[in-house]
C-alpha atoms as a PDB file:
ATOM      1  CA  UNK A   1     -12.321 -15.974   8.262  1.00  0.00           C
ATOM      2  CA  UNK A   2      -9.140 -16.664  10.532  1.00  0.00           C
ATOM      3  CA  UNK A   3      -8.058 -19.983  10.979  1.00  0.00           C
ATOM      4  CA  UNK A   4      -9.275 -21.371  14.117  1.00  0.00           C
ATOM      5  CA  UNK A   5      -5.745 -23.303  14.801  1.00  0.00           C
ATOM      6  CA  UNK A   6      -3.758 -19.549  14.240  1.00  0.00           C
ATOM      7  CA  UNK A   7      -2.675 -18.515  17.878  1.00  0.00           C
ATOM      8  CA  UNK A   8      -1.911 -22.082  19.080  1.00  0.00           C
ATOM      9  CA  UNK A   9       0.296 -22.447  16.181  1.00  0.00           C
ATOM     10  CA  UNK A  10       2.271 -19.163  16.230  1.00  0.00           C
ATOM     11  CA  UNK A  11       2.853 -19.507  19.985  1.00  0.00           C
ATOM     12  CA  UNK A  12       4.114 -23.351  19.111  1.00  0.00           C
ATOM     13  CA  UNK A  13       6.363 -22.076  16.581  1.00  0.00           C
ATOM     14  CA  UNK A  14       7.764 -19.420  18.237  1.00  0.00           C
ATOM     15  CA  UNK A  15       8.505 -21.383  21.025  1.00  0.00           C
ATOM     16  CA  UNK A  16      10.300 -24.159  18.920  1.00  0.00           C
ATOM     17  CA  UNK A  17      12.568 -21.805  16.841  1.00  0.00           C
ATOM     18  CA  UNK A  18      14.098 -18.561  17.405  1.00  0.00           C
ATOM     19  CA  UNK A  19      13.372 -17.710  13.160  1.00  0.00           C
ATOM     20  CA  UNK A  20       9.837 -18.037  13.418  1.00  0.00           C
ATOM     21  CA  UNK A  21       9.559 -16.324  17.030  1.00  0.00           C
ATOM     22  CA  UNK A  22      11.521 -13.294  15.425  1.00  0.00           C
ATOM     23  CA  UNK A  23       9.044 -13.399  12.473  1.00  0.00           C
ATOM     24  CA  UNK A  24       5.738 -13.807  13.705  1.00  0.00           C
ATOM     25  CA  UNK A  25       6.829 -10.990  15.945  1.00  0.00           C
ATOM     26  CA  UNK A  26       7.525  -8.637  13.402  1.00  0.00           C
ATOM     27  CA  UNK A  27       4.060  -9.308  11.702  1.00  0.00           C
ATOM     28  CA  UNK A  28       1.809  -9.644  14.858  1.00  0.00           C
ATOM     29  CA  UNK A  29      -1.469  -8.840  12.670  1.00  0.00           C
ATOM     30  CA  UNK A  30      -0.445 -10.985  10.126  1.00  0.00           C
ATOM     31  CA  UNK A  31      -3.203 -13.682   9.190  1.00  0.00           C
ATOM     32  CA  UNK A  32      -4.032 -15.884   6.707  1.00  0.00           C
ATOM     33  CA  UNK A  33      -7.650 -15.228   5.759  1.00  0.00           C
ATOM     34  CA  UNK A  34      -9.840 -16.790   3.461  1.00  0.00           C
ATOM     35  CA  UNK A  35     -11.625 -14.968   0.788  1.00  0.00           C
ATOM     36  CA  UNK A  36     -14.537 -15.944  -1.723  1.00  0.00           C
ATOM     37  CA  UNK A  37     -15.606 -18.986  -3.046  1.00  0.00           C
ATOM     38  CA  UNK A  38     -13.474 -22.719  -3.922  1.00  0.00           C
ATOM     39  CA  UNK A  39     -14.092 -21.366  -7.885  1.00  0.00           C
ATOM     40  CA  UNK A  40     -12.659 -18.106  -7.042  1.00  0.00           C
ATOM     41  CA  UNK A  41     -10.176 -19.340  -4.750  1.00  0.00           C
ATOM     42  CA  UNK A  42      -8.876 -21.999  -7.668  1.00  0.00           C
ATOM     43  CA  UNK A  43      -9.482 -19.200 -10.585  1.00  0.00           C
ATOM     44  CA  UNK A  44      -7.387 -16.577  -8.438  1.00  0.00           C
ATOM     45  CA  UNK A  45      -4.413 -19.257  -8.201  1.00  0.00           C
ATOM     46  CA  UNK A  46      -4.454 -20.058 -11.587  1.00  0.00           C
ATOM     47  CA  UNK A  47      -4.321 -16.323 -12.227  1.00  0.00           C
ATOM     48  CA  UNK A  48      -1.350 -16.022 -10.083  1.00  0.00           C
ATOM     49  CA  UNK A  49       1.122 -18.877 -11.322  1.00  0.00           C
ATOM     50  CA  UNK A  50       4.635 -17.985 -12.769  1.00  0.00           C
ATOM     51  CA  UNK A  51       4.308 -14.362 -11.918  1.00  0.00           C
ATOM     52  CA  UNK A  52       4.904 -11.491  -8.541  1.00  0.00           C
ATOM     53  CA  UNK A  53       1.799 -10.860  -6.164  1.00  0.00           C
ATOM     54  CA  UNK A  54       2.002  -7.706  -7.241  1.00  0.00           C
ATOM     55  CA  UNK A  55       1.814  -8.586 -10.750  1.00  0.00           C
ATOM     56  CA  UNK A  56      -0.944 -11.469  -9.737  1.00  0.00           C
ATOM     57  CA  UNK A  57      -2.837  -8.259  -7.952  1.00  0.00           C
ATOM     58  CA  UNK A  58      -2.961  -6.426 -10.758  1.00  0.00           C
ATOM     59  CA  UNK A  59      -3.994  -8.758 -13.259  1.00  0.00           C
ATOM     60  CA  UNK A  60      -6.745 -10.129 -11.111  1.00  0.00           C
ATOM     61  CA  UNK A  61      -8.051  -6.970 -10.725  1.00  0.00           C
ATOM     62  CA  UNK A  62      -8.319  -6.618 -14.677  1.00  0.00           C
ATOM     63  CA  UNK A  63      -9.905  -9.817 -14.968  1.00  0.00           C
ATOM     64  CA  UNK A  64     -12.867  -9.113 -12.043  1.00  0.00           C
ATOM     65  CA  UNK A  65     -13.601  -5.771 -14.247  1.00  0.00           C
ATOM     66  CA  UNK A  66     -13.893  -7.928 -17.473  1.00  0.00           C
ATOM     67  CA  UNK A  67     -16.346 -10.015 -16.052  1.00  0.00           C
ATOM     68  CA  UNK A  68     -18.392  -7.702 -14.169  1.00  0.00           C
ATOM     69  CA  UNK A  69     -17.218  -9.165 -10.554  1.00  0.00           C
ATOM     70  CA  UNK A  70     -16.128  -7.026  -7.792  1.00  0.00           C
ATOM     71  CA  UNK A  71     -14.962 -10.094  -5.638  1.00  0.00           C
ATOM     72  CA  UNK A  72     -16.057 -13.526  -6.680  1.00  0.00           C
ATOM     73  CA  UNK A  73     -16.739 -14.055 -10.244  1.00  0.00           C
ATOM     74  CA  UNK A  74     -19.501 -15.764 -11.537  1.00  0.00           C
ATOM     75  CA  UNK A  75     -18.470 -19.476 -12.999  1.00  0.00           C
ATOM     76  CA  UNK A  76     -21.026 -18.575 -16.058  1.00  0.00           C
ATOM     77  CA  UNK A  77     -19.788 -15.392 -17.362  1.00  0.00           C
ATOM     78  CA  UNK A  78     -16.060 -16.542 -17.239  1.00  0.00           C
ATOM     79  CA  UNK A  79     -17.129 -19.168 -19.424  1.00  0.00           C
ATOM     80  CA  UNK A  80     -18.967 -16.965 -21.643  1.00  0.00           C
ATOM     81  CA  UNK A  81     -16.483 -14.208 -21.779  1.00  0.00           C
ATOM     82  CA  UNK A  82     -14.435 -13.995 -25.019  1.00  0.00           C
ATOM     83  CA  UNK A  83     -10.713 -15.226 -25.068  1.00  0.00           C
ATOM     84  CA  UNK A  84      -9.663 -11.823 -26.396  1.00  0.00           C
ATOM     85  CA  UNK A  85     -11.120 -10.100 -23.692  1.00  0.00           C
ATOM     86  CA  UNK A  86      -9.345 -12.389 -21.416  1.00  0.00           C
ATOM     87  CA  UNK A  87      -6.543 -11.730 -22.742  1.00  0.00           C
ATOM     88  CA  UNK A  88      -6.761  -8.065 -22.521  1.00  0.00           C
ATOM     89  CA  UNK A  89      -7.003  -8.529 -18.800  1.00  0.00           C
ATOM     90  CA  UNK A  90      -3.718  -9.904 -18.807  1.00  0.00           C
ATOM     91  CA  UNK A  91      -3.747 -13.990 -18.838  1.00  0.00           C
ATOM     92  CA  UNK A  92      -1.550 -15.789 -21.172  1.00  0.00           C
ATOM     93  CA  UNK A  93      -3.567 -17.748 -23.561  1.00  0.00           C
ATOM     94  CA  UNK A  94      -2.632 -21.041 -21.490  1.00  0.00           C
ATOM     95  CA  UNK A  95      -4.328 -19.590 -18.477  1.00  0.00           C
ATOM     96  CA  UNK A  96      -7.449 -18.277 -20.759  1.00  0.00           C
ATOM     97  CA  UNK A  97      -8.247 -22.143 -21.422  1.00  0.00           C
ATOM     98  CA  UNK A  98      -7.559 -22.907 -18.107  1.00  0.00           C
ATOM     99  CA  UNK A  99      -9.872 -20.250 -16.393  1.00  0.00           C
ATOM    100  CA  UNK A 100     -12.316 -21.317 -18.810  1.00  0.00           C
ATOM    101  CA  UNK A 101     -12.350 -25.208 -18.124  1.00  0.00           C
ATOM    102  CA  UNK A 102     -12.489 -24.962 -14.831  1.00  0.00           C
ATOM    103  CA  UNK A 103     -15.797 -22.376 -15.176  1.00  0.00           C
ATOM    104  CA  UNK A 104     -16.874 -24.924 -17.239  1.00  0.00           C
ATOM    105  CA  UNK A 105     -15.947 -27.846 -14.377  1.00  0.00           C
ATOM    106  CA  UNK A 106     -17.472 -25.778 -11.503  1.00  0.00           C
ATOM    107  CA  UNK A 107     -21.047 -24.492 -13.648  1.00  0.00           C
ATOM    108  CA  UNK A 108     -21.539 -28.177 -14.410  1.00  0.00           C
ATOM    109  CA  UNK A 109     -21.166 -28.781 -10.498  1.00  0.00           C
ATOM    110  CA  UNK A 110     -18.189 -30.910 -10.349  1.00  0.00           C
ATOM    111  CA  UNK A 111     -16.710 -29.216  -8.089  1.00  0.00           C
ATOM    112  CA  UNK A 112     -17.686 -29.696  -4.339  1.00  0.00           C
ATOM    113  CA  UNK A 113     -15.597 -28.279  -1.771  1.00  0.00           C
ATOM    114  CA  UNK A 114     -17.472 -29.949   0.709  1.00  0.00           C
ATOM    115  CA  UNK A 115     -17.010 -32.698  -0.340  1.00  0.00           C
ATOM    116  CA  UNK A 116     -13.395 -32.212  -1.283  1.00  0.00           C
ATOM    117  CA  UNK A 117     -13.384 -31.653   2.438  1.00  0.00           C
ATOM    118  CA  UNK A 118     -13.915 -34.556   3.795  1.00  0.00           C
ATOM    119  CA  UNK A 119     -10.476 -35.871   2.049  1.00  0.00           C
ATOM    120  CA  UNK A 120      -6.877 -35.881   3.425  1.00  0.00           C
ATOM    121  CA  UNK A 121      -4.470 -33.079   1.908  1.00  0.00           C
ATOM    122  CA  UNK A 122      -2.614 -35.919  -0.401  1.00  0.00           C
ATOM    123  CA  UNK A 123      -6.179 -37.005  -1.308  1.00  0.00           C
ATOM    124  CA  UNK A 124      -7.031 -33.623  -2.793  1.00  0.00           C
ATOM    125  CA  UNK A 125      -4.097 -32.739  -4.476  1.00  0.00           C
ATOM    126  CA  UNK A 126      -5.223 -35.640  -6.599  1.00  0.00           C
ATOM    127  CA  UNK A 127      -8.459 -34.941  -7.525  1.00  0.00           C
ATOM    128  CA  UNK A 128      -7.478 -30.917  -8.491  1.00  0.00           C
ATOM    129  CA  UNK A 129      -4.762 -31.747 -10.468  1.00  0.00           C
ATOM    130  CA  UNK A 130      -6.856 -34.222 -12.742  1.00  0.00           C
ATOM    131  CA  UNK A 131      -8.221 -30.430 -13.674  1.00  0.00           C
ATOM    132  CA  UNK A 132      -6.216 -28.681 -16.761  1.00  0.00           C
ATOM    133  CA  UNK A 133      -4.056 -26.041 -15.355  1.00  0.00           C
ATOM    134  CA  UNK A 134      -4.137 -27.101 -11.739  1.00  0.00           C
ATOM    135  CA  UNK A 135      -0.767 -28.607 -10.675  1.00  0.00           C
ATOM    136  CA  UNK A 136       0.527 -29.205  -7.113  1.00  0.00           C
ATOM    137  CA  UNK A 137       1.047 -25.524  -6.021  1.00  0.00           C
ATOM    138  CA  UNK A 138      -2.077 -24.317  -7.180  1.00  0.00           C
ATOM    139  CA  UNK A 139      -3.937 -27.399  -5.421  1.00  0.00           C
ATOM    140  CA  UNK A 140      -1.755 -26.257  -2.334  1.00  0.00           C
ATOM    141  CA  UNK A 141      -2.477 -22.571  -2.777  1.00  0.00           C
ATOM    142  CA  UNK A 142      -6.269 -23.833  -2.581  1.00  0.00           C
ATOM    143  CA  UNK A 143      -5.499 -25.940   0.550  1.00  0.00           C
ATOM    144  CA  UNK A 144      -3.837 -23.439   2.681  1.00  0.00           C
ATOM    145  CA  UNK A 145      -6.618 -20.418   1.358  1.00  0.00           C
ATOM    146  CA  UNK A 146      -9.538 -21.703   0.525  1.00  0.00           C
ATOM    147  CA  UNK A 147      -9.483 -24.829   3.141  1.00  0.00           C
ATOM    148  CA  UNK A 148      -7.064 -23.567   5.458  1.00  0.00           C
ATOM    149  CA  UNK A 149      -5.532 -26.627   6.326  1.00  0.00           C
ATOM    150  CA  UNK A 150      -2.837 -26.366   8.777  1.00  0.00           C
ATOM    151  CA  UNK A 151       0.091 -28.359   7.716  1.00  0.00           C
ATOM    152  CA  UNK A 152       0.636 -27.223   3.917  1.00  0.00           C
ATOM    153  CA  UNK A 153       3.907 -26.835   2.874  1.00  0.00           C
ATOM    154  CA  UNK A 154       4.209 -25.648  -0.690  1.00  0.00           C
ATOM    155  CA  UNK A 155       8.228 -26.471  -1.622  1.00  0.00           C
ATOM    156  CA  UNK A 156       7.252 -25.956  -5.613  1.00  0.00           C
ATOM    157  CA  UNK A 157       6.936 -22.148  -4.416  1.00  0.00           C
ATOM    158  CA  UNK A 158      10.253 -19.696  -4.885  1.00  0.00           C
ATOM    159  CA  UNK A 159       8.750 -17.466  -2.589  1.00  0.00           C
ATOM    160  CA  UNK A 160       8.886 -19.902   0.258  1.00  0.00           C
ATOM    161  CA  UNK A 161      12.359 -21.143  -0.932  1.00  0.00           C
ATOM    162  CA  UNK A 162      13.778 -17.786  -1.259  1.00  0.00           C
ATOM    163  CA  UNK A 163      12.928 -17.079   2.376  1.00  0.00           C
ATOM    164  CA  UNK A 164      14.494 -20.290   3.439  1.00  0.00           C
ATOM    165  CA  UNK A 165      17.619 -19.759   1.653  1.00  0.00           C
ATOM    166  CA  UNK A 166      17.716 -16.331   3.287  1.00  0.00           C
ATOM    167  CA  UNK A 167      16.854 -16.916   6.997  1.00  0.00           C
ATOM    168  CA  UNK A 168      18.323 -20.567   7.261  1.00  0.00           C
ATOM    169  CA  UNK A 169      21.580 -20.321   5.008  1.00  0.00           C
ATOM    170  CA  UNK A 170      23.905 -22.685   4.164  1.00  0.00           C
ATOM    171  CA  UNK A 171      26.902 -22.981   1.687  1.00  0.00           C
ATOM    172  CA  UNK A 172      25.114 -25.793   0.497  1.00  0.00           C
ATOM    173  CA  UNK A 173      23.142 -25.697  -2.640  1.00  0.00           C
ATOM    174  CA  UNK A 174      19.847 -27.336  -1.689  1.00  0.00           C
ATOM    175  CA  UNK A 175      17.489 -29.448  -3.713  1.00  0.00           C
ATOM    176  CA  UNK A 176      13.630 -29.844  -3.752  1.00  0.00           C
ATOM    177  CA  UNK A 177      14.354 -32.762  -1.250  1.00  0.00           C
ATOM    178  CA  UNK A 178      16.366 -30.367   1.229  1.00  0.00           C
ATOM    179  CA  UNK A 179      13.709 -28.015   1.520  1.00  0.00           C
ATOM    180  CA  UNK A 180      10.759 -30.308   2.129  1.00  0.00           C
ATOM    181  CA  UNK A 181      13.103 -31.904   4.814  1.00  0.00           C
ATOM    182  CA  UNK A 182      13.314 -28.409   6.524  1.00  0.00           C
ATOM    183  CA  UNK A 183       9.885 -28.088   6.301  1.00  0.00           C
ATOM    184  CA  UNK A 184       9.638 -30.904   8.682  1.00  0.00           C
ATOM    185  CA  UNK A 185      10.768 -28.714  11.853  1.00  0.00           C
ATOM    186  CA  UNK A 186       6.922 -26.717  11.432  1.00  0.00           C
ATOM    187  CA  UNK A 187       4.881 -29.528  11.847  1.00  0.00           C
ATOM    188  CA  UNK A 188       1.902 -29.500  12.025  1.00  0.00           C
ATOM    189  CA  UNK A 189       1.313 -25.605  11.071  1.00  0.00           C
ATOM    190  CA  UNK A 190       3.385 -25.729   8.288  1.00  0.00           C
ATOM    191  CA  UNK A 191       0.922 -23.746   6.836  1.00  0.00           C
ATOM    192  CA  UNK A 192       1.901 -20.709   9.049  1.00  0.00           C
ATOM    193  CA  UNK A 193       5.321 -21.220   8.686  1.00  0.00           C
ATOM    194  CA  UNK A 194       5.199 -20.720   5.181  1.00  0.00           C
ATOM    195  CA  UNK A 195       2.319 -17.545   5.769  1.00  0.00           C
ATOM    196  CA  UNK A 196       5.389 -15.249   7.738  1.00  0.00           C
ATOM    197  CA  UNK A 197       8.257 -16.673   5.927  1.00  0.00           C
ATOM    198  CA  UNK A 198       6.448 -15.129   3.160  1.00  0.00           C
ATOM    199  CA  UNK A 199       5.749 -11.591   5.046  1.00  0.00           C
ATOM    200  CA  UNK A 200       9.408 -11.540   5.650  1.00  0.00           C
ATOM    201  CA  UNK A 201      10.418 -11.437   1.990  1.00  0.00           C
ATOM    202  CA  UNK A 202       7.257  -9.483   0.519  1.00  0.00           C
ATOM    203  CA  UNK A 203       5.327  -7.596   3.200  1.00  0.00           C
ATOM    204  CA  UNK A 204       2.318  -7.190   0.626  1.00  0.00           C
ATOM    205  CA  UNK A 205      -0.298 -10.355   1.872  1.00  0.00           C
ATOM    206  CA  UNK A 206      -0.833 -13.011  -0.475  1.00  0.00           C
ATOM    207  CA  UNK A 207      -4.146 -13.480  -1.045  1.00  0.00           C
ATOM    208  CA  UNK A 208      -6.058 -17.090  -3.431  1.00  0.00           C
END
């Protein structure tokens, strides 16, 4: 599913900065799509912290064999599956638990993405990272994937800040503060912003 707001907001970028126009040109068939459910979605991002798509790819795939998925994994079997098996597949034993709780979380039907809908971004960031393992990027990841809200822009992510550093330099060492500041220029697609500065580091689509 292609976000609904996509062409407005790459012709609006590409109108407002020279960057972005150069981008979005080079990756004209570049979209952000969304794929599976809010538990797959969340488990997928969890899957993914602290390590290269690639290496996220690759992993994920191990884990959908484990549990007998071929796209969205069942809540129930993840939290039936053993921890060693789990960790065969690749996750560290911190994201085993966390996997697991939020199976757990989502089988009990706590989690509503309906619901979480009808919230602002802020608003939802909240409620995911009350979850264990869920801190602000992975609530983000879930916002700009699973939600695909337009104006997400995930400064906790070195992908994003690599490809600032590299197509906006400046002798200046830059802090957390700098970058959200230079996130401002986007608004309010953000969210696509970060999508091609991300093609123009790593080519391979990043997918939660």
């Amino acid at each position: 599913m292609t976000p609904n707001y996509w062409s407005q907001a790459c012709a609006q970028l590409s109108d407002a900065d020279p960057v972005m126009a150069t981008l979005i040109a080079k990756f004209p068939d570049s979209i952000l799509t969304k794929r599976g459910d809010a538990f797959t979605s969340l488990a997928r991002a969890i899957v993914g912290q602290q390590i290269s798509v690639k290496a996220a790819e690759a992993v994920w795939g191990r884990f959908l064999t484990t549990v007998n998925a071929t796209d969205c994994p069942n809540p129930s079997t993840v939290a039936k599956t053993s921890d060693d098996d789990l960790r065969a597949a690749g996750l560290s034993m911190r994201k085993v638990g966390y996997v697991k709780a939020l199976a757990q979380f989502v089988e009990a039907g706590h989690l509503r993405p309906q619901e979480l809908d009808k919230l602002n971004d802020a608003e939802i960031v909240k409620e995911l990272t009350a979850l264990p393992g869920i801190g602000p990027w992975t609530a983000e990841m879930f916002l700009m994937f699973h939600l695909q809200r337009p104006n997400v822009w995930p400064v906790d992510d070195l992908g994003l800040t690599n490809a600032l550093n590299k197509f906006y330099p400046t002798k200046k060492e830059r802090k957390k503060a700098d970058y959200r500041t230079m996130g401002e220029q986007f608004q309010p697609y953000r969210t696509v912003a970060t999508w091609f500065l991300w093609r123009a580091i790593d080519p391979v689509p990043v997918e939660y």
